[in-house]
C-alpha atoms as a PDB file:
ATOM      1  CA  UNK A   1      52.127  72.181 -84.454  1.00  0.00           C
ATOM      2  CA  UNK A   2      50.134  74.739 -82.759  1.00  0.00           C
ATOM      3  CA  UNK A   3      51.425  73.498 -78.995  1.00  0.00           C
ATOM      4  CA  UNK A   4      54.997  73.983 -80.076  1.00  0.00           C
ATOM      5  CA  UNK A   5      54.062  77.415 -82.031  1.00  0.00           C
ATOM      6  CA  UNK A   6      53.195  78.481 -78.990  1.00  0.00           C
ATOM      7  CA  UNK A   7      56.761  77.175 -76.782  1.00  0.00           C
ATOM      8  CA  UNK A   8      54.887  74.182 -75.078  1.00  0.00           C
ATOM      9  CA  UNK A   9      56.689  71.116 -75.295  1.00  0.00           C
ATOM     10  CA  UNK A  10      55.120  68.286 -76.967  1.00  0.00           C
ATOM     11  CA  UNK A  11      56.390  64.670 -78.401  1.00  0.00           C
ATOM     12  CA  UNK A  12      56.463  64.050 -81.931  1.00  0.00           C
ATOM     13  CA  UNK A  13      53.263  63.144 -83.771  1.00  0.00           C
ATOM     14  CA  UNK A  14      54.890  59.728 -83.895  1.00  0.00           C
ATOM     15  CA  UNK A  15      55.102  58.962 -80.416  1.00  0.00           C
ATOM     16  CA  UNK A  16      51.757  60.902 -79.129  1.00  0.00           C
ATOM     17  CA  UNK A  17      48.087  60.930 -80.455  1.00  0.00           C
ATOM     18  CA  UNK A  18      46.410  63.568 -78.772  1.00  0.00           C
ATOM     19  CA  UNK A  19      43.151  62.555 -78.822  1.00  0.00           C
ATOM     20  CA  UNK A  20      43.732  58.909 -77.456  1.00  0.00           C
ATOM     21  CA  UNK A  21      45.133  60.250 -74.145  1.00  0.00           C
ATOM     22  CA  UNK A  22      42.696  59.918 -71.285  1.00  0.00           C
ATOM     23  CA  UNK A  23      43.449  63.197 -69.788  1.00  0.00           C
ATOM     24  CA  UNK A  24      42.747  65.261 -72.805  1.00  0.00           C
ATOM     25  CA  UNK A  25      39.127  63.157 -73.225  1.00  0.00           C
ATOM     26  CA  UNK A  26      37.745  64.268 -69.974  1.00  0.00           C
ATOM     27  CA  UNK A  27      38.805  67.788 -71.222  1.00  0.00           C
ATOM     28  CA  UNK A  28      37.515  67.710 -74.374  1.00  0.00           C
ATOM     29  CA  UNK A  29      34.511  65.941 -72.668  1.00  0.00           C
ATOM     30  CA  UNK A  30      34.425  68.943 -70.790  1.00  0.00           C
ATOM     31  CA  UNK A  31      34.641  71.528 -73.689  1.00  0.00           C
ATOM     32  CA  UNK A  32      31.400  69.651 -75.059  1.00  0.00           C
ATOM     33  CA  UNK A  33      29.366  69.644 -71.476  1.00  0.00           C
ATOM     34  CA  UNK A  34      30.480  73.881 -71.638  1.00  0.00           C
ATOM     35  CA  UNK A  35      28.653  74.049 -75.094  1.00  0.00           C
ATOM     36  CA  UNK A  36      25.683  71.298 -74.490  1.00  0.00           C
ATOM     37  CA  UNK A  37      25.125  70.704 -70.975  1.00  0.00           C
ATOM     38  CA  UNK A  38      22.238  68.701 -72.013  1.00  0.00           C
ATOM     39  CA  UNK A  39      24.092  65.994 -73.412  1.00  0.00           C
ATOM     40  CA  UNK A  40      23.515  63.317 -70.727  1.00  0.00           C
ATOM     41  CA  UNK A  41      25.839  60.513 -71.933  1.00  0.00           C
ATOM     42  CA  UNK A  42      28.745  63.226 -72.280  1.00  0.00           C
ATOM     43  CA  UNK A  43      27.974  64.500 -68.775  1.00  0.00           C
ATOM     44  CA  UNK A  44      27.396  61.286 -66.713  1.00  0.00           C
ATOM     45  CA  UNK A  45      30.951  60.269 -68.267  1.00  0.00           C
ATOM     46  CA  UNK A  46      32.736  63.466 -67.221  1.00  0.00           C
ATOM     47  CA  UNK A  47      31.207  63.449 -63.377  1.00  0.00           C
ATOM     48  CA  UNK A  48      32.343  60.192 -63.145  1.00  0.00           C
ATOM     49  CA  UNK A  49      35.731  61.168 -64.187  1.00  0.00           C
ATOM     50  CA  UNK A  50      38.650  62.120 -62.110  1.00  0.00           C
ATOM     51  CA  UNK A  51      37.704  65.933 -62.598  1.00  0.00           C
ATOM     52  CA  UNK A  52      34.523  65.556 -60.752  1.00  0.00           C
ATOM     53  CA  UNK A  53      35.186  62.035 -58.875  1.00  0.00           C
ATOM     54  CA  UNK A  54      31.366  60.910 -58.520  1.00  0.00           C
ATOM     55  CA  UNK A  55      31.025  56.936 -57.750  1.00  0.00           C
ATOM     56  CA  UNK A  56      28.985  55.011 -59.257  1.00  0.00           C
ATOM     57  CA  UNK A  57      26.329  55.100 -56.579  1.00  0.00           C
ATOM     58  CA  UNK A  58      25.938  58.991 -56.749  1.00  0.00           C
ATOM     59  CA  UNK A  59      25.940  58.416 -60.469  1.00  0.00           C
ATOM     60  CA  UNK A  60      23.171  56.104 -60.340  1.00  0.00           C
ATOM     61  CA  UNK A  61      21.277  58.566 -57.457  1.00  0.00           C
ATOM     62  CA  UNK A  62      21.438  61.069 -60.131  1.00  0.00           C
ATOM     63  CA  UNK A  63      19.556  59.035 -62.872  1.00  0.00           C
ATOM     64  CA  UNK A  64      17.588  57.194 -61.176  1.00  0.00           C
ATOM     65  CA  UNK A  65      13.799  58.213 -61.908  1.00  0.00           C
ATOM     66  CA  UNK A  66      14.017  60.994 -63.307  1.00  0.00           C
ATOM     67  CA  UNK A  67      11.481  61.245 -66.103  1.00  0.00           C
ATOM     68  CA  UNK A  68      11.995  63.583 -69.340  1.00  0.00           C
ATOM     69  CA  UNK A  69      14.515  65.587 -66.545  1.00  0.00           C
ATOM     70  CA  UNK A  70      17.805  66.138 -67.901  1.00  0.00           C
ATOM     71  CA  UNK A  71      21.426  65.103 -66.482  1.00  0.00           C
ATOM     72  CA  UNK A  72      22.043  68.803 -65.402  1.00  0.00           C
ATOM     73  CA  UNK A  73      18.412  69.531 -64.302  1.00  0.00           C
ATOM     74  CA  UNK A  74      19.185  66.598 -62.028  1.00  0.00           C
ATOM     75  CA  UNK A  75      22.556  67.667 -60.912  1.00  0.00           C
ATOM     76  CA  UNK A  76      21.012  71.445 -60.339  1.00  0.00           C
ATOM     77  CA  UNK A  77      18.024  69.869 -57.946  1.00  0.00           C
ATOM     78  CA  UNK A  78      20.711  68.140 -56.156  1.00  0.00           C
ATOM     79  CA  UNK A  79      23.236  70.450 -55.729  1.00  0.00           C
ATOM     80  CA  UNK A  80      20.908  71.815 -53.361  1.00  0.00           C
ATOM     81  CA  UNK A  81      21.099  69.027 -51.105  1.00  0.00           C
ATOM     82  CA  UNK A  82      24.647  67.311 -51.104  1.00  0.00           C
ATOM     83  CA  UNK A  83      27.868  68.750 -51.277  1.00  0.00           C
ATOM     84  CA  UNK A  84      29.302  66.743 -53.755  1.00  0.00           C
ATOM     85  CA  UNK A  85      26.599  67.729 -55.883  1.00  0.00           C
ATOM     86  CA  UNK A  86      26.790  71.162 -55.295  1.00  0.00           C
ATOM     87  CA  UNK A  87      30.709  71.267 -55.818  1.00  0.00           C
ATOM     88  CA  UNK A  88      30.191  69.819 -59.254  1.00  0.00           C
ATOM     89  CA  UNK A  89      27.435  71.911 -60.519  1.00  0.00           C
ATOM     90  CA  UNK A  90      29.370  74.969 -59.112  1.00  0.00           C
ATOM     91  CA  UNK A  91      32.078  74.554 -61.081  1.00  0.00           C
ATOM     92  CA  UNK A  92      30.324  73.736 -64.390  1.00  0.00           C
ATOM     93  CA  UNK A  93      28.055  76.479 -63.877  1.00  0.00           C
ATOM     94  CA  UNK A  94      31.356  79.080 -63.400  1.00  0.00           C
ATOM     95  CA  UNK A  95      32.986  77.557 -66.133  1.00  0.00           C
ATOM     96  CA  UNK A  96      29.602  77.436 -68.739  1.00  0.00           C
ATOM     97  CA  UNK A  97      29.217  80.942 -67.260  1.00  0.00           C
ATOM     98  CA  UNK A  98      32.972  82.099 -68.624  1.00  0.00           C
ATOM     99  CA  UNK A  99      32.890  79.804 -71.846  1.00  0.00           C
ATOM    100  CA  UNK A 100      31.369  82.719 -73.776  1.00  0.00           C
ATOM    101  CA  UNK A 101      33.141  85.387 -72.767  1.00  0.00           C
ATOM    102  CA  UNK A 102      36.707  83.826 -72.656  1.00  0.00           C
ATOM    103  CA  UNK A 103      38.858  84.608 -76.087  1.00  0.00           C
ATOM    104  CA  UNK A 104      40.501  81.277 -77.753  1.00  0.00           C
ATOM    105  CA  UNK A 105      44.562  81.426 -77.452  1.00  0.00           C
END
């Protein structure tokens, strides 16, 4: 109801569930990261996503050994050091750095 209060053009409830579309998981995935980057499990799923597009491998290059470290600690360290790293953090780091400051619609 809200989408089509606003004008944007939605299928019925009975053809659509939000929420089970894969598109609008990485998003909300996202919203959570935004709020609580320290939620690993949340985090490794989203920069493995097609937002972020980290393989496996990096994934694993990430976690590997890293102690009581966090997800995003590790993703900070190595944003110093690879670009596809560095592209990630960047962007969560703009968009945790707007997420207070931007109004809801």
């Amino acid at each position: 109801r809200a989408l089509k209060r606003r004008g944007i053009p939605v299928a019925g409830t009975d053809r659509m569930r939000l929420g089970d579309n894969l598109a609008a998981q990485d998003l909300m995935a996202l919203g959570q990261i935004l709020l609580l980057p320290e939620d690993d499990l949340t985090l490794a799923a989203l920069l493995k996503g097609p937002i972020f597009g980290l393989s496996e491998d990096q994934l694993f290059t990430l976690c590997w050994q890293r102690g009581e470290s966090s997800l995003w600690e590790r993703l900070r360290q190595f944003a110093q050091r690879e670009e596809a790293y560095s592209d990630a953090f960047n962007l969560l780091s703009d968009l945790r750095a707007k997420a207070d400051y931007v109004a809801a619609l």
